[in-house]
N, C-alpha and C. Protein backbone atom coordinates (compact mmCIF):
# COMPACT_ATOMS: atom_id res chain seq x y z
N UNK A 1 63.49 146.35 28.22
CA UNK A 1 64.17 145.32 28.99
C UNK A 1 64.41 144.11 28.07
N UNK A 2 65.34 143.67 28.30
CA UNK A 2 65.59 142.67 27.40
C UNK A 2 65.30 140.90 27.73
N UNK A 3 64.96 140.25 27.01
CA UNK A 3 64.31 138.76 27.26
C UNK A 3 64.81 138.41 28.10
N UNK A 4 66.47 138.28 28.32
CA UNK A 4 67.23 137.67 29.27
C UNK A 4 66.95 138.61 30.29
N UNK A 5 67.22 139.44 30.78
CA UNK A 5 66.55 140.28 32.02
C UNK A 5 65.56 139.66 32.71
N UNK A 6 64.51 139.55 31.70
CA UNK A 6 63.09 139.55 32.49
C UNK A 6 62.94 138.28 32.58
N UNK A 7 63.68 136.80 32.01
CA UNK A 7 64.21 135.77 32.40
C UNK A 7 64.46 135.82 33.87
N UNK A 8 65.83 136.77 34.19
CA UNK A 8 66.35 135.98 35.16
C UNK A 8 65.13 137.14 35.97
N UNK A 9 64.50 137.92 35.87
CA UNK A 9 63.89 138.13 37.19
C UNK A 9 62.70 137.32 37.19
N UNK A 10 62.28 136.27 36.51
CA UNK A 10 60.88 134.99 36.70
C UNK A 10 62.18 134.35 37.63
N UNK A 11 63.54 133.99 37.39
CA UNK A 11 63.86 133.41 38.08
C UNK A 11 64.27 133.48 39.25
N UNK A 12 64.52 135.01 39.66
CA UNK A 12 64.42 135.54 40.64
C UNK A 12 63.15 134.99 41.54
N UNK A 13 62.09 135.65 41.19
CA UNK A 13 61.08 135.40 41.62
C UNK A 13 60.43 133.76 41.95
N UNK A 14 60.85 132.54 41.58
CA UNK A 14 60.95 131.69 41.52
C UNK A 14 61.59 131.03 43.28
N UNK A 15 62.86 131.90 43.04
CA UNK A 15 63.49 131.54 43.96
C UNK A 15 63.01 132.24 45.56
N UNK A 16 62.26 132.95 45.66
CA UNK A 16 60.89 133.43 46.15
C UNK A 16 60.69 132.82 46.85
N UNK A 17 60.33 131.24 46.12
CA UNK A 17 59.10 130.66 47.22
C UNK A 17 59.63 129.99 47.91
N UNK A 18 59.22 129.80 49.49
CA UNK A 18 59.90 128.87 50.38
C UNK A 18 60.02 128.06 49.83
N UNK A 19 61.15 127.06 50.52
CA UNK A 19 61.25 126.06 50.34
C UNK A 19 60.75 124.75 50.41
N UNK A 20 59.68 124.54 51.50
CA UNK A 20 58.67 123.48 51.68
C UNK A 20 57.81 124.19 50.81
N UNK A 21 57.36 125.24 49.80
CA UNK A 21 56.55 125.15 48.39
C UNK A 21 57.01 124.70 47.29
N UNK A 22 58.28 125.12 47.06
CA UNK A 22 59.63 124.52 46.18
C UNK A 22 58.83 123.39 46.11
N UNK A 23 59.65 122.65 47.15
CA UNK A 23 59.99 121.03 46.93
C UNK A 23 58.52 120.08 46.74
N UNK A 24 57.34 121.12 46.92
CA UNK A 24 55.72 120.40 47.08
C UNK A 24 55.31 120.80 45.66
N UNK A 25 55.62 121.48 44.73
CA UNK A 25 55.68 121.45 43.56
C UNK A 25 55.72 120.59 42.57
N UNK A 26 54.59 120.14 41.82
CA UNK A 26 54.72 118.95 41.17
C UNK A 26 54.55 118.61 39.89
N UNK A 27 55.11 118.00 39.03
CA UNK A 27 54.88 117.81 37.20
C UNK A 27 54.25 119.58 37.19
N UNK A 28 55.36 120.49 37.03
CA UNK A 28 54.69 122.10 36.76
C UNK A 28 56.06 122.82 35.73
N UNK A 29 55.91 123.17 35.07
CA UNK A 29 56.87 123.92 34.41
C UNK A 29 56.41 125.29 33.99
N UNK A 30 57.72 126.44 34.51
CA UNK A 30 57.07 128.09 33.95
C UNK A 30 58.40 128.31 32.67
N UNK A 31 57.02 129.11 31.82
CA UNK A 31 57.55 129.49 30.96
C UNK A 31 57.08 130.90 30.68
N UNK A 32 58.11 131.70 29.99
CA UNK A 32 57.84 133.12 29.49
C UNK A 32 57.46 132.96 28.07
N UNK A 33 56.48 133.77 27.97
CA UNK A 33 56.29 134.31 26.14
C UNK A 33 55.68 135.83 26.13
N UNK A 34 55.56 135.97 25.04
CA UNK A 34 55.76 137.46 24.72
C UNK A 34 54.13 137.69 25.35
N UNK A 35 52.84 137.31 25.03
CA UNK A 35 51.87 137.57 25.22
C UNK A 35 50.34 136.46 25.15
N UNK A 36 50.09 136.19 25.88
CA UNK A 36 48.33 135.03 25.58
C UNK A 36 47.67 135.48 24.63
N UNK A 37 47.79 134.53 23.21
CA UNK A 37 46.88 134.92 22.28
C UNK A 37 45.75 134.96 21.87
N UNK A 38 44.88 135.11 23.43
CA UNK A 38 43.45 134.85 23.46
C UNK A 38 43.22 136.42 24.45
N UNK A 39 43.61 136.67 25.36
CA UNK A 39 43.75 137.87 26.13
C UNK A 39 45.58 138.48 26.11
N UNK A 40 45.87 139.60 25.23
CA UNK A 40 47.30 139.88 25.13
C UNK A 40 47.28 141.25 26.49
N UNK A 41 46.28 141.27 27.64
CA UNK A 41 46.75 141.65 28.47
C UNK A 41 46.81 141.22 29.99
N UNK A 42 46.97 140.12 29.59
CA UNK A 42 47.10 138.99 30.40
C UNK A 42 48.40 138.70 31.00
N UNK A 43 48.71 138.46 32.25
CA UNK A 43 49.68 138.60 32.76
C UNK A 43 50.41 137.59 32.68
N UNK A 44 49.58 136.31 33.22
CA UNK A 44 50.33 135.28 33.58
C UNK A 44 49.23 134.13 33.38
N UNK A 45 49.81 133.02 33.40
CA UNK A 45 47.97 132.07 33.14
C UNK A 45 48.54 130.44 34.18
N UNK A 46 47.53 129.74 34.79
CA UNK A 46 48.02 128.80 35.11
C UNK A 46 47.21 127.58 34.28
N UNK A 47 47.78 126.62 33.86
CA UNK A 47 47.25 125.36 32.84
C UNK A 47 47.63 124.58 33.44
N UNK A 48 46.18 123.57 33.98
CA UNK A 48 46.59 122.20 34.69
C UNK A 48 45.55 121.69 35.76
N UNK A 49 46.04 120.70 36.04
CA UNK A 49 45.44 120.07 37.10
C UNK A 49 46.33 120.71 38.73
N UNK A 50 45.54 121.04 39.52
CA UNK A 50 45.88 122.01 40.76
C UNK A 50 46.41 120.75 41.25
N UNK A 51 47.30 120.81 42.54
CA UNK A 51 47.41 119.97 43.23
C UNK A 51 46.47 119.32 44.51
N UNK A 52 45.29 119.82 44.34
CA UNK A 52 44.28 119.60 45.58
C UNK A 52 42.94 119.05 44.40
N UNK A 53 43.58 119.05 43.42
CA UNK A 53 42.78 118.06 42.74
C UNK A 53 43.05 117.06 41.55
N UNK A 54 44.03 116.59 42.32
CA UNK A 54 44.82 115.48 41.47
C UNK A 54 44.15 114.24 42.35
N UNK A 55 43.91 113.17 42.01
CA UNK A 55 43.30 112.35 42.14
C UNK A 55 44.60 111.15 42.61
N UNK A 56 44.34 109.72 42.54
CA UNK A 56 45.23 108.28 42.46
C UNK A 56 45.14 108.18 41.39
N UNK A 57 44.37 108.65 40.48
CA UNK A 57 43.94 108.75 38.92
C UNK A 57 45.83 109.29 38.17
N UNK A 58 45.61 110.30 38.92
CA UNK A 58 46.15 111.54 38.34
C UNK A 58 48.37 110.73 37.85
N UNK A 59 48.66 110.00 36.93
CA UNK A 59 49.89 109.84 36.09
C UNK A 59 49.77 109.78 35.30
N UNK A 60 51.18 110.19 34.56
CA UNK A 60 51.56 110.15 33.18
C UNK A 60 51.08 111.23 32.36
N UNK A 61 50.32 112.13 33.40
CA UNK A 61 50.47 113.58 32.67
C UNK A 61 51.14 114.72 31.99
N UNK A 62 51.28 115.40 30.91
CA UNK A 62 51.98 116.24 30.60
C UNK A 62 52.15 117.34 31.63
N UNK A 63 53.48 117.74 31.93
CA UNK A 63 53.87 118.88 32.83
C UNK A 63 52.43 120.34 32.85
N UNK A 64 51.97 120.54 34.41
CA UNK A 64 50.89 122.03 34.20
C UNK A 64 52.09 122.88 33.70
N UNK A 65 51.90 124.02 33.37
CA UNK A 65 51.96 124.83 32.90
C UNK A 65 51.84 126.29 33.52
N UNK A 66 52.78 126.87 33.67
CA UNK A 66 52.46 128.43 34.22
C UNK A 66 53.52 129.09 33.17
N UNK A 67 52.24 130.18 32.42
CA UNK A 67 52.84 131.18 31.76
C UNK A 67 52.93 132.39 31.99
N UNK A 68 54.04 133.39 31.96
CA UNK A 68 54.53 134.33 32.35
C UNK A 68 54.40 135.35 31.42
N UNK A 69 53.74 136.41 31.32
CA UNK A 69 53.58 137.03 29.74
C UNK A 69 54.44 138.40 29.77
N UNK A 70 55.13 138.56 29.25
CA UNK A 70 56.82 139.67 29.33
C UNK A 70 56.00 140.75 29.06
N UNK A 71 55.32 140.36 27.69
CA UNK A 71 55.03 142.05 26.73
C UNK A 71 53.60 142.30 27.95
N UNK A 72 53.06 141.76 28.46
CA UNK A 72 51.91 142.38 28.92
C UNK A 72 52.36 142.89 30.91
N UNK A 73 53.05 142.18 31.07
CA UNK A 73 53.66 143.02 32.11
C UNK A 73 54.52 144.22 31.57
N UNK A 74 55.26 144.21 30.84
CA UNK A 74 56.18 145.36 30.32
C UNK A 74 55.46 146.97 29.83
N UNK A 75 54.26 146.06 29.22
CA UNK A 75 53.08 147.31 29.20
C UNK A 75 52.85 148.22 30.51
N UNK A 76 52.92 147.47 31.50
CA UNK A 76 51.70 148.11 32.52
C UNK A 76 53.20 148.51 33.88
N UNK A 77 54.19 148.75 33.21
CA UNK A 77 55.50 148.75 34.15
C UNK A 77 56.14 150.16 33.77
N UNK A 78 56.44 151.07 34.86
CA UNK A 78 57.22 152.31 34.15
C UNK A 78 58.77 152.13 34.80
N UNK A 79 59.16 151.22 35.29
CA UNK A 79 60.19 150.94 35.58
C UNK A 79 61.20 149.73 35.54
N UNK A 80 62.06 149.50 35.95
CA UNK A 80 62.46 148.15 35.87
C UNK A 80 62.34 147.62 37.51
N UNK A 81 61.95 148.33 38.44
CA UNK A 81 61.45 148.31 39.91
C UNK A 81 60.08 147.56 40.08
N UNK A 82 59.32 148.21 39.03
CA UNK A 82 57.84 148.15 38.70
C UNK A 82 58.04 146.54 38.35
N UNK A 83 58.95 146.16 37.26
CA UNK A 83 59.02 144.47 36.43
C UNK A 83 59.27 143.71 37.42
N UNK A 84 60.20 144.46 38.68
CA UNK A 84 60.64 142.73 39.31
C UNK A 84 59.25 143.12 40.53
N UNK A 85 58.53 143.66 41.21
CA UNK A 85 57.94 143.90 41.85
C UNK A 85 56.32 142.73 40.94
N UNK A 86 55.74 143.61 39.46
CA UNK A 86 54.63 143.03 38.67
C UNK A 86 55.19 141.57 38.60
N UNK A 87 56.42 141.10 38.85
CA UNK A 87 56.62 139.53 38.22
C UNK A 87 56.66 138.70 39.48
N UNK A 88 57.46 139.34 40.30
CA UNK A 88 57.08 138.21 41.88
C UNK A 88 55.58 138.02 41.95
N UNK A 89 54.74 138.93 41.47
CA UNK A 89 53.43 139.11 41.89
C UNK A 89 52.52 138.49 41.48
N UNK A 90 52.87 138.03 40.12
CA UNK A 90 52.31 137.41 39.02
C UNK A 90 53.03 135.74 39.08
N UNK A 91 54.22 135.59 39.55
CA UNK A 91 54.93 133.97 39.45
C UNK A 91 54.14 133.35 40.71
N UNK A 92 54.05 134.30 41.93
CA UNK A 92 53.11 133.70 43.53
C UNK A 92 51.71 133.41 43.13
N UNK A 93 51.08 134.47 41.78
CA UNK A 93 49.54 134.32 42.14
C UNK A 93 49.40 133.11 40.99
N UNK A 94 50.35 132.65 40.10
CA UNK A 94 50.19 131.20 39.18
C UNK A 94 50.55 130.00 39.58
N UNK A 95 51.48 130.52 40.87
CA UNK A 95 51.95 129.07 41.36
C UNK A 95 50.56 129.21 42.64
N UNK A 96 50.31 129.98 43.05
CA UNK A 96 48.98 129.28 43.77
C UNK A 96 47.97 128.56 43.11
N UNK A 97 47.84 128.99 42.15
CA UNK A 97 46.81 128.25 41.14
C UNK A 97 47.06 126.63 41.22
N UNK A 98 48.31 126.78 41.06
CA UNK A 98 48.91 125.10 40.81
C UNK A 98 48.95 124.44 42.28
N UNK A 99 48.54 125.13 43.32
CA UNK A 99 48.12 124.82 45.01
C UNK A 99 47.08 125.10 45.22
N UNK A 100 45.82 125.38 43.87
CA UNK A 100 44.27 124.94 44.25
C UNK A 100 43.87 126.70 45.14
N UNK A 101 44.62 127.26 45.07
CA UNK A 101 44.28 128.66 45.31
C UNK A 101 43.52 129.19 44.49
N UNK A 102 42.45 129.87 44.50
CA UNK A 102 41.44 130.74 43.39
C UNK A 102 41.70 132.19 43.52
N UNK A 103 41.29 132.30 42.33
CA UNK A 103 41.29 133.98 42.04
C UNK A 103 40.86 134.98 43.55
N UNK A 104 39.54 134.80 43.78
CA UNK A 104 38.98 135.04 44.74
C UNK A 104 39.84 135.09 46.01
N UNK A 105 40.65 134.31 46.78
CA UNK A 105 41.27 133.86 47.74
C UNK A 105 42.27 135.29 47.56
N UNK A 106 43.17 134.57 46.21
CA UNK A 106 44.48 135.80 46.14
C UNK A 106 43.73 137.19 46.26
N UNK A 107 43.01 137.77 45.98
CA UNK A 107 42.70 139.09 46.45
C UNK A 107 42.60 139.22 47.13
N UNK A 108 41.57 138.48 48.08
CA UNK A 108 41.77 138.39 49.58
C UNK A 108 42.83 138.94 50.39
N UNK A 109 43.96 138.18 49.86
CA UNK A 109 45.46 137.89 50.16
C UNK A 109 46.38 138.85 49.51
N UNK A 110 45.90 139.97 48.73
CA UNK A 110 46.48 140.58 48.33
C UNK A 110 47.73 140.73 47.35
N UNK A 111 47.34 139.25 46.12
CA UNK A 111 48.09 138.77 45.40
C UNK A 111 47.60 138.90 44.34
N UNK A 112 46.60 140.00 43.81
CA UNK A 112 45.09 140.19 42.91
C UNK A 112 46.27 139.37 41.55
């Protein structure tokens, strides 16, 4: 699959989330890279301060961070059905992160 592909399906998936999550979204930017060079089978990672624990403290922070990892979904995908299915799955369970959602919860929820 090619970069731009799996681009527009993060952006697909993006476009996903309702719209009162959209717009409650805050200082967060996603980005794709090939793989986390601390765990390269790592899907997706969220970096930041959650929004349920941002403080009056909390300006002038650098944008959180949600990373999208291509080569380690592309691994574990035998289709291109499989990519947009593993990437909605993976963009919902990082942007919960950034809504103070835990690991724990999304399984629950069936967003492992």
């Amino acid at each position: 699959m090619t970069r731009r592909r799996f681009d527009e399906l993060v952006a697909d998936a993006l476009d996903l989330i309702p719209p009162a999550f959209a717009s409650a979204m805050d200082n967060v930017v996603v980005l794709v890279e090939d793989r986390d060079p601390e765990d390269p089978t790592l899907l997706g990672l969220y970096h930041g301060i959650a929004l349920t624990e941002r403080t009056s403290m909390y300006g002038g922070e650098l944008p959180d961070r949600i990373f999208i990892y291509r080569d380690a979904i592309l691994d574990i995908c035998d289709s291109e059905e499989d990519v947009v299915e593993e990437v909605a799955v993976t963009v919902v369970h990082e942007i919960a992160h950034h809504f103070g959602v835990d690991d724990d919860r999304l399984h629950e929820l069936g967003w492992g």
